[in-house]
Protein backbone atom coordinates (compact mmCIF):
# COMPACT_ATOMS: atom_id res chain seq x y z
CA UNK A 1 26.00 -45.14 16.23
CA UNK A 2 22.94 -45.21 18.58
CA UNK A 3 23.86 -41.73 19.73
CA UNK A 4 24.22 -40.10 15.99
CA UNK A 5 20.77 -41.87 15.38
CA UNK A 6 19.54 -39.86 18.25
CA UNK A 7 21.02 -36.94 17.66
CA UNK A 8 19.29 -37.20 14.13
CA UNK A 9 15.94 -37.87 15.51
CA UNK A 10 16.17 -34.61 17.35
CA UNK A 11 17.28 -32.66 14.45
CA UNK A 12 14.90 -34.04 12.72
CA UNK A 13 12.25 -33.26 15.45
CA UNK A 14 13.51 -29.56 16.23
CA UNK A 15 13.06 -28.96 12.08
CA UNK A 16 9.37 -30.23 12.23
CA UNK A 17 8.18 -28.52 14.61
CA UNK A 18 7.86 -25.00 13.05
CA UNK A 19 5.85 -27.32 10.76
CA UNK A 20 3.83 -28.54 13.73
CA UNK A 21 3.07 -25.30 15.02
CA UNK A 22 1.93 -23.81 12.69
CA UNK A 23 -0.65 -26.94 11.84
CA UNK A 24 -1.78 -26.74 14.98
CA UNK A 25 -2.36 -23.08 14.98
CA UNK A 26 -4.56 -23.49 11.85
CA UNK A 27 -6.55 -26.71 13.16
CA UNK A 28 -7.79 -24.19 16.14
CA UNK A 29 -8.11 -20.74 14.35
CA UNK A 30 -10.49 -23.17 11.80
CA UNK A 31 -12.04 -24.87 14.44
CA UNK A 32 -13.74 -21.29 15.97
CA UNK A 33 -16.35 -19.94 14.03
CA UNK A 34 -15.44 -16.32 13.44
CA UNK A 35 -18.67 -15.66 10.89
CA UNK A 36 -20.81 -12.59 11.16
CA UNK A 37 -23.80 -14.51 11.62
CA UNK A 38 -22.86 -17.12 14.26
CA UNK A 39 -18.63 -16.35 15.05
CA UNK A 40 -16.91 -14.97 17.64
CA UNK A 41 -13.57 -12.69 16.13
CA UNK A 42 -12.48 -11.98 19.97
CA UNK A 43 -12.45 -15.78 20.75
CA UNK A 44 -10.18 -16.27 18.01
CA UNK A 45 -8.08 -13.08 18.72
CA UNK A 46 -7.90 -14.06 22.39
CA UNK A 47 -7.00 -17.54 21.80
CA UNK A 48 -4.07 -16.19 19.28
CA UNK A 49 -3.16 -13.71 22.32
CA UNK A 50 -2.54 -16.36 24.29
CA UNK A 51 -0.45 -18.10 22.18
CA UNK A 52 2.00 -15.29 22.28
CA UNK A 53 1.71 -14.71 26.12
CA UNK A 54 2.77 -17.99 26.47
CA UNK A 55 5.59 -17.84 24.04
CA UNK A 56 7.24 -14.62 25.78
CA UNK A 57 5.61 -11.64 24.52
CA UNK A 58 4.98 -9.00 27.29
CA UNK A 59 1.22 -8.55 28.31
CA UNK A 60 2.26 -4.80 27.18
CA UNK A 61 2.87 -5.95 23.75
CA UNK A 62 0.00 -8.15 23.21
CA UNK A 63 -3.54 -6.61 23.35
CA UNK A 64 -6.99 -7.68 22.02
CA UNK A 65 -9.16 -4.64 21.80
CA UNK A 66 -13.21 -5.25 21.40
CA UNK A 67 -14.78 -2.11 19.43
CA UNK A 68 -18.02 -4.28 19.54
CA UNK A 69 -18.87 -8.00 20.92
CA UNK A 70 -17.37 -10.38 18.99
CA UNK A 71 -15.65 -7.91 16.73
CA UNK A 72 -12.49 -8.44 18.88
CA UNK A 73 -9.17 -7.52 17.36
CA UNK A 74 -5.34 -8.50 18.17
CA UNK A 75 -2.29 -6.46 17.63
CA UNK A 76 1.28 -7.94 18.96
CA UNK A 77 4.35 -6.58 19.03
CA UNK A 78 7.89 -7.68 18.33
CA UNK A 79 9.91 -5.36 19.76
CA UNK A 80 13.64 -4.48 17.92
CA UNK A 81 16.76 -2.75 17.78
CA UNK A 82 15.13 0.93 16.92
CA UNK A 83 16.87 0.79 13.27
CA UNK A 84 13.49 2.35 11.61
CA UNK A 85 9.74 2.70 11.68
CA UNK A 86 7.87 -0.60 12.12
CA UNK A 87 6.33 -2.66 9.52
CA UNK A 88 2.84 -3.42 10.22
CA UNK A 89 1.43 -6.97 9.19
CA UNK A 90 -1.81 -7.54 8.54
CA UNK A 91 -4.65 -10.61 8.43
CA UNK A 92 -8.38 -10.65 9.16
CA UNK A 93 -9.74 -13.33 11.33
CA UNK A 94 -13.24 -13.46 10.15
CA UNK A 95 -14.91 -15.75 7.75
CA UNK A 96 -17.90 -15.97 5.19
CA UNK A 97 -20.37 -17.82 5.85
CA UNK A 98 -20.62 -21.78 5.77
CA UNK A 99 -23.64 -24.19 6.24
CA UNK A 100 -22.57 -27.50 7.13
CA UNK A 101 -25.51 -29.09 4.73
CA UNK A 102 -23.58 -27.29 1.71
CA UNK A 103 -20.15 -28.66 2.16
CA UNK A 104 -18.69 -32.16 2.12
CA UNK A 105 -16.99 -31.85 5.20
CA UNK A 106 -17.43 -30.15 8.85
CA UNK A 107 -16.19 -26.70 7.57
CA UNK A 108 -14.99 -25.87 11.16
CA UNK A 109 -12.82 -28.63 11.65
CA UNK A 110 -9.84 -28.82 9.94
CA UNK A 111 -9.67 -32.00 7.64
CA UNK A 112 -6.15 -33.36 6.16
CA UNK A 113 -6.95 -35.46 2.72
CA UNK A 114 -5.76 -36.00 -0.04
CA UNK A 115 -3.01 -33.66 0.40
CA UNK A 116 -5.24 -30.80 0.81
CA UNK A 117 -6.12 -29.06 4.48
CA UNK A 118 -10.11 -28.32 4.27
CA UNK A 119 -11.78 -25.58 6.16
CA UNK A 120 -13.94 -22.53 6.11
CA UNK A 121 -10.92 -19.93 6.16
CA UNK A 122 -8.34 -21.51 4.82
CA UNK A 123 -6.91 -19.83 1.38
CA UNK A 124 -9.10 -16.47 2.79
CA UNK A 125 -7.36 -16.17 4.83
CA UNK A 126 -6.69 -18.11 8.44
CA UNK A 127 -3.92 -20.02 6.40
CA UNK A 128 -1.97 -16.83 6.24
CA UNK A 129 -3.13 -15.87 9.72
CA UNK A 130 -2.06 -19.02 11.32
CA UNK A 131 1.83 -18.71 9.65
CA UNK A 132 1.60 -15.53 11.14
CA UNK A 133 1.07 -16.22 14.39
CA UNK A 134 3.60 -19.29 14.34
CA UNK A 135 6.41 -17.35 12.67
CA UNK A 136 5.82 -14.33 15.25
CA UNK A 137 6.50 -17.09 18.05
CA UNK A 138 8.94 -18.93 16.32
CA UNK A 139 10.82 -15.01 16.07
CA UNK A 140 10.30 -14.61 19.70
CA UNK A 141 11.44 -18.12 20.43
CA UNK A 142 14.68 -17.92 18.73
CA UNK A 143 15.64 -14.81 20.68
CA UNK A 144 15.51 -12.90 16.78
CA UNK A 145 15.82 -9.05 17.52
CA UNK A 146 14.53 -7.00 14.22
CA UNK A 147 16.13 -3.81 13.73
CA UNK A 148 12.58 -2.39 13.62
CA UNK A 149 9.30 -3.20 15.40
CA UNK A 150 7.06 -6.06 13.62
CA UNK A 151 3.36 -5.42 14.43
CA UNK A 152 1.22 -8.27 14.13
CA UNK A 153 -3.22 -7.14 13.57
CA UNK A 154 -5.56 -9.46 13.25
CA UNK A 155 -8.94 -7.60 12.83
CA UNK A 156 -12.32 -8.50 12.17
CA UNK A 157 -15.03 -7.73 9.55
CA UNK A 158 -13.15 -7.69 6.50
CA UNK A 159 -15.76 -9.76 5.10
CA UNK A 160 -18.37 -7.09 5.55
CA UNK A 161 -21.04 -7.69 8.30
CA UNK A 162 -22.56 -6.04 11.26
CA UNK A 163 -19.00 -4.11 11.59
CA UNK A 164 -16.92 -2.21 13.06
CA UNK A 165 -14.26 -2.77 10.54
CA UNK A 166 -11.18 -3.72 12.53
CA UNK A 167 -8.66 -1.66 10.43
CA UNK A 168 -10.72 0.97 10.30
CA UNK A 169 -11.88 0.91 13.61
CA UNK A 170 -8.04 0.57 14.59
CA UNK A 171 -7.34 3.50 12.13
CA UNK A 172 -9.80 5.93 13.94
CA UNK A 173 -9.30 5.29 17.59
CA UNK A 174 -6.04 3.49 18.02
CA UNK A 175 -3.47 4.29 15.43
CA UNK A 176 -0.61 4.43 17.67
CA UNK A 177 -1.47 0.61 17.89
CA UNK A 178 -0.88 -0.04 14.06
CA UNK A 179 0.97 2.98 12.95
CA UNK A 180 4.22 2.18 10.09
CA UNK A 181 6.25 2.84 7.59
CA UNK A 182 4.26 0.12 5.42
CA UNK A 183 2.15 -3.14 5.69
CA UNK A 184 2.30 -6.24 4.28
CA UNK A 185 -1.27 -7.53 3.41
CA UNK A 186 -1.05 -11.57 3.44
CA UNK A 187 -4.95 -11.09 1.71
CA UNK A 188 -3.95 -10.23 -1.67
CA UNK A 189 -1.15 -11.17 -3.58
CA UNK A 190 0.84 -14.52 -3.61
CA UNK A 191 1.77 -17.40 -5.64
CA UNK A 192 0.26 -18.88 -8.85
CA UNK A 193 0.10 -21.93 -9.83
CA UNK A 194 -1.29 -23.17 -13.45
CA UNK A 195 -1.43 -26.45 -14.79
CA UNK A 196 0.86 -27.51 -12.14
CA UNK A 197 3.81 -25.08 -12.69
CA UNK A 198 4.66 -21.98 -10.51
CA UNK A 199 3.52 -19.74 -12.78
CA UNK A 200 4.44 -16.04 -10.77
CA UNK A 201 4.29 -14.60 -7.12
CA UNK A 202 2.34 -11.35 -7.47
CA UNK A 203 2.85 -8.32 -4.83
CA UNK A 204 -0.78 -6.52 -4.69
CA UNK A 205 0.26 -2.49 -4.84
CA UNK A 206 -3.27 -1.25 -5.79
CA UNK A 207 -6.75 -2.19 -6.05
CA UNK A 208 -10.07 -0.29 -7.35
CA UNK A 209 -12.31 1.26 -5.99
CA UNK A 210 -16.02 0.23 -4.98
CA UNK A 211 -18.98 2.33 -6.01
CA UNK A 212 -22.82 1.43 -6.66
CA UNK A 213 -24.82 3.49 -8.10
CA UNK A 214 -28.64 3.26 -7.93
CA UNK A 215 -30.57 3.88 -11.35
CA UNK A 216 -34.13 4.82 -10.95
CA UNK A 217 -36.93 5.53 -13.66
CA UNK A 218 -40.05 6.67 -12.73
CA UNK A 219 -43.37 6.65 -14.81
CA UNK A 220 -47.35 7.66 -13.51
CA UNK A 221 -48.32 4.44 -14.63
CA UNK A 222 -51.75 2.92 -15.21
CA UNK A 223 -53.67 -0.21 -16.35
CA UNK A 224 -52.05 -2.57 -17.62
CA UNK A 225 -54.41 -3.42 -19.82
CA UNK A 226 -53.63 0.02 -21.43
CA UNK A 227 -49.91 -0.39 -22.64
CA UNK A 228 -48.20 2.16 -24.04
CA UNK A 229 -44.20 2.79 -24.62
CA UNK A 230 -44.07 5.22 -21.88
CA UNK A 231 -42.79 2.03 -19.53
CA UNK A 232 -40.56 2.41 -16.64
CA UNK A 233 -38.77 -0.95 -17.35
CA UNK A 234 -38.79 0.10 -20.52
CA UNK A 235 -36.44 3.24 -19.76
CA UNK A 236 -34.85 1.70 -17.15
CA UNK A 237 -33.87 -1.75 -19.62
CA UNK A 238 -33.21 0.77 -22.53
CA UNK A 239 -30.37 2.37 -19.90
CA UNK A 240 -28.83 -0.81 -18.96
CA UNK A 241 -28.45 -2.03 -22.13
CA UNK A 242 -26.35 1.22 -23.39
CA UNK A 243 -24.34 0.55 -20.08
CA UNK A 244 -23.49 -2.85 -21.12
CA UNK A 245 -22.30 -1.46 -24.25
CA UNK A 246 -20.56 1.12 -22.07
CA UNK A 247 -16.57 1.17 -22.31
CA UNK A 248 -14.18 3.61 -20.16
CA UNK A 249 -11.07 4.32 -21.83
CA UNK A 250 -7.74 2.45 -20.74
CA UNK A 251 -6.10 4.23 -17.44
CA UNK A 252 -2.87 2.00 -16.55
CA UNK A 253 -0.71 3.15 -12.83
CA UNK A 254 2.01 2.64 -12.48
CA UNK A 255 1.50 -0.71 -11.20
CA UNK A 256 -0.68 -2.23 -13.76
CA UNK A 257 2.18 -0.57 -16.34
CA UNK A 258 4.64 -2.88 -14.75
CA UNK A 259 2.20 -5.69 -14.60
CA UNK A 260 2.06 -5.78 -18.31
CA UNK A 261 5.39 -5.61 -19.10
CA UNK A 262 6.35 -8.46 -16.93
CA UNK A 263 3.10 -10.35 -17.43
CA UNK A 264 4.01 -10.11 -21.49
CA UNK A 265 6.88 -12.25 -20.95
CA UNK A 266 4.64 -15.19 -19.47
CA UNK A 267 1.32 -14.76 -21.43
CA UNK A 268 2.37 -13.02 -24.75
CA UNK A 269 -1.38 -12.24 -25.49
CA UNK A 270 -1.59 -9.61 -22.35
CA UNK A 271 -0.83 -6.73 -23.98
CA UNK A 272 -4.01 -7.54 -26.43
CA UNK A 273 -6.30 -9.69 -24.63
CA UNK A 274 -9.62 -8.34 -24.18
CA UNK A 275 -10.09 -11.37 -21.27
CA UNK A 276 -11.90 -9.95 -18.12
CA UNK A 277 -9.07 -10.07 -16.18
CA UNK A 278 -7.33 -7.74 -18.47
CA UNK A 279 -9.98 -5.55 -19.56
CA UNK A 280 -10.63 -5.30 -15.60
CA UNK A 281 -7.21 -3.89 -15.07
CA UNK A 282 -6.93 -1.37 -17.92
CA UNK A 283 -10.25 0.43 -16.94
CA UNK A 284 -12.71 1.56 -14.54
CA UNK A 285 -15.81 -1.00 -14.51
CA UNK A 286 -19.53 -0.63 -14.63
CA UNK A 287 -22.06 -3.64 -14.30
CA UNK A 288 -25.67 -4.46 -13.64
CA UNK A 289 -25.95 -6.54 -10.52
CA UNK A 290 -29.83 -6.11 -8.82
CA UNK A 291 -33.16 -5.19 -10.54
CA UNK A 292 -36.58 -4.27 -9.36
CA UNK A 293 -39.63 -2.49 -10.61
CA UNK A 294 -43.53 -2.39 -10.75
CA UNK A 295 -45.45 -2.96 -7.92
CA UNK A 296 -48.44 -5.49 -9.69
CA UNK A 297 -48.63 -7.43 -11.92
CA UNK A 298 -51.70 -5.87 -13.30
CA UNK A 299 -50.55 -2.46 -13.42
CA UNK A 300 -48.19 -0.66 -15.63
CA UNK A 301 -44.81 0.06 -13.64
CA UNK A 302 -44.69 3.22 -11.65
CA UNK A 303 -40.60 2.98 -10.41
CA UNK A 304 -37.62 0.45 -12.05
CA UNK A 305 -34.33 0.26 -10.09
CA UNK A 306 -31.29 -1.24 -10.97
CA UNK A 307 -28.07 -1.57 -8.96
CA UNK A 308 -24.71 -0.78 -11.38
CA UNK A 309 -21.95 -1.80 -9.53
CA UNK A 310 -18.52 -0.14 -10.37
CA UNK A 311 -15.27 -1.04 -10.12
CA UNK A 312 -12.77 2.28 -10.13
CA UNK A 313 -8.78 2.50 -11.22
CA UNK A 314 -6.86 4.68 -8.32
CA UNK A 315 -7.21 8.27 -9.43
CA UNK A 316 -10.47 8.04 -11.21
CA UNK A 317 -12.96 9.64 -9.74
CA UNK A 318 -16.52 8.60 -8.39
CA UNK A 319 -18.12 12.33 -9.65
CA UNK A 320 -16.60 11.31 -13.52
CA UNK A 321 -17.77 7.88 -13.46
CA UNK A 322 -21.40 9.40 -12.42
CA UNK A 323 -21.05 12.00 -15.17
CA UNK A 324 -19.99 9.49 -17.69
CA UNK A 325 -23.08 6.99 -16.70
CA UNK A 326 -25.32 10.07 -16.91
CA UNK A 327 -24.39 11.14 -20.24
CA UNK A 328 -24.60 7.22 -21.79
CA UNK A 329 -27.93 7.20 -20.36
CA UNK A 330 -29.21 10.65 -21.40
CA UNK A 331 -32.66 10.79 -23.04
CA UNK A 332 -34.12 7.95 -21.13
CA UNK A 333 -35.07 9.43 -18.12
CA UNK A 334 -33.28 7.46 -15.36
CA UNK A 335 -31.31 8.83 -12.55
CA UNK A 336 -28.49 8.36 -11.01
CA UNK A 337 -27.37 8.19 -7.52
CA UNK A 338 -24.16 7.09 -6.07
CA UNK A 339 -25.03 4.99 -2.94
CA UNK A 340 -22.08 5.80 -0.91
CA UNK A 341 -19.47 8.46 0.12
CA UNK A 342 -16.85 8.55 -2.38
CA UNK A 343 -13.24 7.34 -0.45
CA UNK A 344 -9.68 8.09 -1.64
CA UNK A 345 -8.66 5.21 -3.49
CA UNK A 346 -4.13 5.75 -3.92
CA UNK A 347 -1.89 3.31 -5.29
CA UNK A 348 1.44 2.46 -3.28
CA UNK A 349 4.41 2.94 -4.83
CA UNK A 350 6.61 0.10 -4.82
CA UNK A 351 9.96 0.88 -3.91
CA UNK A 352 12.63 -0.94 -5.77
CA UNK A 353 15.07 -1.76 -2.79
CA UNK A 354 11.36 -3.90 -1.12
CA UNK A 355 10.57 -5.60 -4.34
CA UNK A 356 14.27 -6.72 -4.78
CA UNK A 357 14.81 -7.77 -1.07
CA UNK A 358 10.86 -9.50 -1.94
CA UNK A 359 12.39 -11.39 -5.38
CA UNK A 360 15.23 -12.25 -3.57
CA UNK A 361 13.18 -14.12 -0.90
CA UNK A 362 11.23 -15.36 -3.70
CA UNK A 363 14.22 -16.43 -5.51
CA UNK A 364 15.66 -18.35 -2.84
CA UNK A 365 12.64 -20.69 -2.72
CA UNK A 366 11.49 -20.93 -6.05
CA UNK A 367 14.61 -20.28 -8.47
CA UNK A 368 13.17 -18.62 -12.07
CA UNK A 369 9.62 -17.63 -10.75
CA UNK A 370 8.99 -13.86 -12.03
CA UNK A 371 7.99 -11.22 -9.32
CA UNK A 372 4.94 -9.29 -10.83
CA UNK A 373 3.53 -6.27 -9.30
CA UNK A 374 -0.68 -6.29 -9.56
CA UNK A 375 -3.35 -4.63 -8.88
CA UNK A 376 -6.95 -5.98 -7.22
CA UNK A 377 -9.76 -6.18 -9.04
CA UNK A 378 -11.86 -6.65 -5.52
CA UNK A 379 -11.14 -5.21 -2.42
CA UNK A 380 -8.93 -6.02 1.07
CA UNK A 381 -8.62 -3.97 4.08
CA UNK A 382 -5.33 -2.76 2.34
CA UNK A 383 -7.58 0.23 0.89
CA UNK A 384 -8.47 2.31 3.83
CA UNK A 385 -4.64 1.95 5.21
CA UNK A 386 -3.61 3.43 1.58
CA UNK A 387 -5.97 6.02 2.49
CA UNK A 388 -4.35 6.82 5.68
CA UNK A 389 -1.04 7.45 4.33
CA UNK A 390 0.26 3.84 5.11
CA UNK A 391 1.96 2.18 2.05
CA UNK A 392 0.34 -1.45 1.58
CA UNK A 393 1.59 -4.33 0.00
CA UNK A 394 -0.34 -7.56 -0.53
CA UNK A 395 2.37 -10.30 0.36
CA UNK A 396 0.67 -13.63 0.67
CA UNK A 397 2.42 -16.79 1.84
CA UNK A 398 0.58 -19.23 -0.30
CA UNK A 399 1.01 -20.62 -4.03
CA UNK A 400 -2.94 -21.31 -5.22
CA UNK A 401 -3.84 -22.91 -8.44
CA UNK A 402 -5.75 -20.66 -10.34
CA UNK A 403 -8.41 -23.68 -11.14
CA UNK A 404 -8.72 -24.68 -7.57
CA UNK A 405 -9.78 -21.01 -6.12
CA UNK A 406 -12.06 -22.18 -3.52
CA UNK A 407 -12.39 -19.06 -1.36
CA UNK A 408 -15.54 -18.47 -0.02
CA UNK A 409 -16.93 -21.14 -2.02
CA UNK A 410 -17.65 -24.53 -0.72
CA UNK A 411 -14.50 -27.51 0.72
CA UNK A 412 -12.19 -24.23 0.83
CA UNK A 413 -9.36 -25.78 1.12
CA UNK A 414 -5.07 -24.68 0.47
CA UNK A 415 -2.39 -27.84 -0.22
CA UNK A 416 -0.68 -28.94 2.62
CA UNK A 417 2.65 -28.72 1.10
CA UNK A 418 2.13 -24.94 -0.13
CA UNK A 419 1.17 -24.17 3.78
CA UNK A 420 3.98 -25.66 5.19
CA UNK A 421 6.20 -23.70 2.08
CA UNK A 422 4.35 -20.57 2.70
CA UNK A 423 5.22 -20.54 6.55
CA UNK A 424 9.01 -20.94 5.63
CA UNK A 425 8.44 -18.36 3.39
CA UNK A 426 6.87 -15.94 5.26
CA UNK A 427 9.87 -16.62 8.30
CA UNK A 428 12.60 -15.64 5.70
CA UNK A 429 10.59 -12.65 4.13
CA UNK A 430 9.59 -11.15 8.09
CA UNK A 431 13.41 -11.36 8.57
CA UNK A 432 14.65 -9.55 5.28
CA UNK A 433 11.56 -6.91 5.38
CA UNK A 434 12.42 -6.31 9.21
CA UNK A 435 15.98 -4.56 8.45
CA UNK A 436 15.85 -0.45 7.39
């Protein structure tokens, strides 16, 4: 008896500590400050390095590469079999920003309560980053040989900051690093949970594109105690008001096609809903988000700016939505100026053999939930490797209520039993994604 009680305490042991790993990863990717301001992304990316070192990966196959200080980067290897082009999987390191006075708790510690795991980083995204890193050693651990390559990147400055961009960097000077046949983005997609219930697990396959334009109206001015109509807030408010009005017509992909028809069978009212969420993913997006004009308060205005932030489909077309925001605003005498380069902004196609090998992961875990493809309203580092001809999928580990989305906000925090989920998940899903 005493020796099948043992041998059940070290089953039992062996099966946590996946578990264990993993926790431990995320208490000390949390507990380094990888913020623009303050952070350090190469102490994080070197401290993740030498995780791997010490778990068998060849110094060959494990390399941190600095573009900038404390812009650091790591991309591991798992070698396999030669069976077909790698896959490429992708999380950022860096953080927003967190003052201690704002939150509850030390937001670069990680706290257990409650049943939650709290921490600056946490849903977005060193959650997903530290399954990563624990699944890639449990792989290497276990002696698993893929029949294709698995390429681990951890980059820096997704967040926006002083840059460089670690994909892009990566993608401009080192693509033989992170070259594949596709990624899988753990900073978009994922599971959904509402009022308790597993509602879906989306796969991200698109997301707009980002464009600001700059309105400007321009006037000679005078005395203010001489008023007259001929105002430049005046023609710069009569312009923003017909943009608010402004409504582009319905472009569905693809993707947001087959978002619909599976989201229907959830939430009936899709197909009609005018909700933001919806009307985001039907159309290209324009809104006011900065103002400024006059330069005293005693004189009449002699400039009025605005910032109109827009939010494009794939395929549409920074020079139309300028043309279209010029002609809703002709006769008032603003201009327009786009504030940035256009960028190619493609969809991925999703294959049907990945999404059924991605349900069938899903499946296996969560019997019933629906697989929906979607398409991001924001932006991930997902859009300039579209660009560059690699295929992107956003794959996240983690189920997230949809009325406890904490990201970037303040006690960020993920449920401790949707980590330790995720990180089984994640194992199965490198395994099945892994074959040709």
């Amino acid at each position: 008896m005493r020796i099948i009680l043992l041998l059940a305490l070290v089953t039992a042991l062996a099966a946590d500590s996946p578990r264990d790993l993993a926790r431990s990863i995320l208490a000390e990717l949390i507990g380094i400050n990888t913020t623009d301001s303050e952070g350090d992304n190469t102490r994080a990316a070197e401290a993740m390095a030498k995780r791997l070192l010490a778990a068998g990966y060849p110094a060959a196959d494990v390399q941190v590469v600095v573009p900038a200080p404390k812009k650091g980067n790591l991309v591991a290897r798992l070698r396999g079999t030669g069976g077909g082009r790698p896959i490429l999987v992708l999380s950022h390191l860096d953080v927003v920003e967190a003052r201690r006075s704002d939150w509850t708790l030390d937001p670069f510690t990680l706290t257990e309560k409650d049943g939650y795991f709290y921490g600056r980083g946490t849903q977005d995204i060193k959650g997903d980053g530290a399954i990563l890193v624990a699944n890639f050693i449990r792989l290497k651990q276990e002696g698993f040989r893929p029949q294709r390559d698995l390429i681990l990147a951890l980059t820096a400055d997704e967040e926006g900051g002083r840059g460089p961009n670690g994909v892009q960097w990566l993608l401009g000077n080192r693509r033989d690093l992170i070259d594949a046949e596709f990624c899988v983005n753990t900073d978009a997609g994922g599971g959904q949970v509402k009022n308790g219930r597993r509602l879906l697990y989306s796969v991200q396959a698109a997301e707009k594109g980002y464009e600001t334009f700059l309105l400007r109206a321009k006037n000679p001015g005078g005395h203010s105690s001489l008023p007259v109509a001929d105002n430049a807030i005046y023609h710069l408010a009569d312009a923003l008001m017909r943009i608010r009005d402004l409504r582009f017509p319905e472009q569905l992909n693809p993707i947001t096609k087959a978002f619909f028809e599976r989201m229907t069978v959830i939430d009936p009212s899709a197909a009609t809903s005018d909700a933001p969420y919806y009307n985001a993913l039907r159309r290209t997006t324009c809104v006011a988000t900065m103002l400024n004009g006059g330069h005293a308060e005693n004189a009449l205005p002699q400039t009025a700016e605005a910032k109109v932030n827009c939010r494009l489909v794939p395929g549409d077309m920074v020079e139309n939505v300028r043309a279209v925001l010029g002609k809703t605003v002709a006769g008032t005498g603003v201009e327009i100026d786009p504030l940035s380069p256009a960028a190619p902004n493609p969809f991925s196609p999703l294959p049907g053999p990945l999404l059924e090998r991605l349900e069938s992961v899903v499946h296996s875990m969560w019997p019933g939930v629906p697989v929906v493809p979607v398409m991001e309203t924001g932006g991930t580092d997902g859009k300039p490797l579209r660009a560059a001809g690699i295929p992107t999928y956003g794959m996240s580990a983690l189920f997230i209520d949809l009325a406890d989305i904490r990201a970037h906000g303040q006690d960020e925090r993920i449920p401790v039993g949707a980590f330790y989920e995720g990180a089984d998940f994640n194992y199965r899903l490198l395994k099945e994604l892994s074959k040709p």
